[in-house]
Protein backbone atom coordinates (compact mmCIF):
# COMPACT_ATOMS: atom_id res chain seq x y z
CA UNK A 1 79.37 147.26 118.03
CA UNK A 2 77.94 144.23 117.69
CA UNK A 3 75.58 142.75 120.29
CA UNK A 4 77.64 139.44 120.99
CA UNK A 5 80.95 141.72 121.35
CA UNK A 6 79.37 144.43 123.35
CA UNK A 7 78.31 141.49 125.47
CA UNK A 8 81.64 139.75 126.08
CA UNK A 9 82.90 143.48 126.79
CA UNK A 10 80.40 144.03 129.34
CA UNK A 11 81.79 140.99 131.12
CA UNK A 12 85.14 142.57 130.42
CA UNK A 13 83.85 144.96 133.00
CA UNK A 14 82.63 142.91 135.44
CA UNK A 15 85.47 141.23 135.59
CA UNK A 16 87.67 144.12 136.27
CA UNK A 17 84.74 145.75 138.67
CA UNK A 18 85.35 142.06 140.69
CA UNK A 19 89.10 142.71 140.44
CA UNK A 20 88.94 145.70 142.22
CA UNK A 21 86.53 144.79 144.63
CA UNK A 22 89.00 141.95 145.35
CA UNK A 23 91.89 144.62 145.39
CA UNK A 24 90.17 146.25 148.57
CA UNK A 25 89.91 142.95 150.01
CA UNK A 26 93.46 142.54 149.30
CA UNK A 27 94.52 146.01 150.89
CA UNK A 28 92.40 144.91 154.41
CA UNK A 29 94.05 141.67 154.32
CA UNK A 30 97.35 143.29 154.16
CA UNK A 31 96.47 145.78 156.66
CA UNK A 32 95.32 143.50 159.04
CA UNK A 33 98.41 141.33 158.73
CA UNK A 34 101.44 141.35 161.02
CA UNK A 35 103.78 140.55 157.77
CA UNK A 36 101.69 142.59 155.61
CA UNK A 37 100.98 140.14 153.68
CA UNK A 38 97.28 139.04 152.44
CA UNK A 39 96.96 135.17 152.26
CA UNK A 40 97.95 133.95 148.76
CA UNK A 41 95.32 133.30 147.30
CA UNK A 42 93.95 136.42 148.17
CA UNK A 43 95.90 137.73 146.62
CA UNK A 44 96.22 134.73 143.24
CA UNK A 45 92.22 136.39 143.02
CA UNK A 46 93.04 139.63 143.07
CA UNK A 47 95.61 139.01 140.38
CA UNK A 48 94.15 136.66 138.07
CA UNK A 49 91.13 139.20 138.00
CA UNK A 50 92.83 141.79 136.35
CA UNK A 51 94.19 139.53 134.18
CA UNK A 52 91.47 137.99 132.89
CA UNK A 53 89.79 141.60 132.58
CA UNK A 54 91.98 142.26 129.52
CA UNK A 55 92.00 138.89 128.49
CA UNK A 56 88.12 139.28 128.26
CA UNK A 57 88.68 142.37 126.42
CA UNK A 58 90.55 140.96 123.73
CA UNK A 59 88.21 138.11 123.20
CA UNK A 60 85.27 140.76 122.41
CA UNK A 61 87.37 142.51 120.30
CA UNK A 62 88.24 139.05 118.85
CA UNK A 63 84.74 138.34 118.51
CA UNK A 64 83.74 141.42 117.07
CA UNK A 65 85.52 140.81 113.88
CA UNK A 66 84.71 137.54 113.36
CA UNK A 67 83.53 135.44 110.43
CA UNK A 68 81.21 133.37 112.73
CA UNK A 69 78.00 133.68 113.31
CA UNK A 70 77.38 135.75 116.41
CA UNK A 71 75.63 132.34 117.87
CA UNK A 72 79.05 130.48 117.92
CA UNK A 73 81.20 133.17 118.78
CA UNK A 74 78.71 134.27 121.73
CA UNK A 75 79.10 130.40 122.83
CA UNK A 76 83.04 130.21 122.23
CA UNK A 77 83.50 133.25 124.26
CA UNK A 78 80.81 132.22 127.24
CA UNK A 79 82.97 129.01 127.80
CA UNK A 80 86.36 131.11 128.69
CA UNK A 81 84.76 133.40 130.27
CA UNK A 82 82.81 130.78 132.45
CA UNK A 83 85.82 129.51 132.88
CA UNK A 84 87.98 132.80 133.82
CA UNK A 85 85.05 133.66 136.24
CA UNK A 86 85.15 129.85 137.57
CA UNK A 87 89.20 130.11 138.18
CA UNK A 88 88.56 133.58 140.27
CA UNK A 89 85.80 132.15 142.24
CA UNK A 90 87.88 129.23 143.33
CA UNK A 91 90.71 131.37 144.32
CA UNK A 92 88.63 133.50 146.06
CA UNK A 93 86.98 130.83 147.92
CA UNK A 94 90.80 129.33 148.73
CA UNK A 95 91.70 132.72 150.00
CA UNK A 96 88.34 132.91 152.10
CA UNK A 97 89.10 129.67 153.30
CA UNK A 98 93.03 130.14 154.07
CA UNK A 99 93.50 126.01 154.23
CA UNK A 100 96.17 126.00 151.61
CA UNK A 101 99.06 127.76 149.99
CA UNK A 102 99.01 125.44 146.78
CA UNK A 103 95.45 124.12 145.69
CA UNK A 104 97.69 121.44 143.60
CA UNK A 105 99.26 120.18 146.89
CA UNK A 106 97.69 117.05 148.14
CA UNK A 107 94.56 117.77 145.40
CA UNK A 108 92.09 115.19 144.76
CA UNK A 109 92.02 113.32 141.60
CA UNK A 110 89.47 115.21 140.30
CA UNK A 111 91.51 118.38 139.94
CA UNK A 112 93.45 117.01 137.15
CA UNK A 113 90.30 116.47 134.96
CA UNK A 114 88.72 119.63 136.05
CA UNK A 115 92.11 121.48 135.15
CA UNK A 116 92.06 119.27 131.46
CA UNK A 117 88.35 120.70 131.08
CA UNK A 118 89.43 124.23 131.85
CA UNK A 119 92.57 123.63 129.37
CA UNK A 120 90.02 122.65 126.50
CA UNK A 121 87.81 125.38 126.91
CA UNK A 122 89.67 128.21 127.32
CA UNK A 123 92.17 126.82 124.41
CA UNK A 124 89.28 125.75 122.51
CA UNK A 125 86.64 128.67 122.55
CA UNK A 126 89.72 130.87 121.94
CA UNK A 127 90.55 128.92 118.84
CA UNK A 128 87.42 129.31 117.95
CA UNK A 129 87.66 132.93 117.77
CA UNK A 130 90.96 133.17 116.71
CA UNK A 131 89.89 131.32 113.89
CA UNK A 132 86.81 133.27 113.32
CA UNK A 133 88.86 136.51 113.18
CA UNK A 134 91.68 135.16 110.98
CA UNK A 135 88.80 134.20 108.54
CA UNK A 136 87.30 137.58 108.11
CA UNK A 137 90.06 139.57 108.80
CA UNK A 138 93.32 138.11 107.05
């Protein structure tokens, strides 16, 4: 495997070790709660983790056999992932926080760019790739 890839999969890993760390979290939460319920965003975390996990997975897979040098598909691949691991981190911190049910709700303005900058990256370092792979491999 190639460095880059086996480096994208590693975070693959992290991410999923983070999802289930956040599962736990979850469980307690819903233990603890009289509906049985953990908080939504809790539970948006715990989620959005495993999701991004296999997302992750792909992308090294994706950048594995790719035409691109490994410099541009190591950098295409650190933007999603920044960006998954950015996403989880700000759920987690709304579920640590328990002040909303809907981030979106009553956001500052500011939350529209950030969510155009997470759009472009996570579009655009996957095109990237996509590209990369369709190159070599089609």
């Amino acid at each position: 495997m190639h460095t880059d890839a086996a480096l994208v999969l590693f975070s693959a890993g992290l991410i999923l070790l983070a999802a289930m760390l956040l599962g736990v979290w979850k469980w307690r939460a819903m233990a603890s709660s009289p509906d049985g319920r953990a908080h939504r965003y809790i539970d948006v975390a715990h989620q959005a983790a495993l999701l991004y996990s296999f997302a992750t997975a792909v992308l090294a897979a994706l950048v594995q056999f790719s035409a691109w040098p490994q410099a541009v598909n190591l950098t295409a691949a650190a933007v999603v992932v920044t960006l998954f691991a950015s996403a989880i981190a700000k759920y987690t911190w709304l579920g640590l926080k328990k002040t909303t049910q809907n981030q979106m709700h009553n956001a500052p303005k500011s939350t529209n760019r950030i969510m155009y900058v997470l759009a472009a990256g996570e579009i655009g370092g996957l095109t990237v790739l996509l590209t990369g792979y369709a190159t070599a491999q089609l």
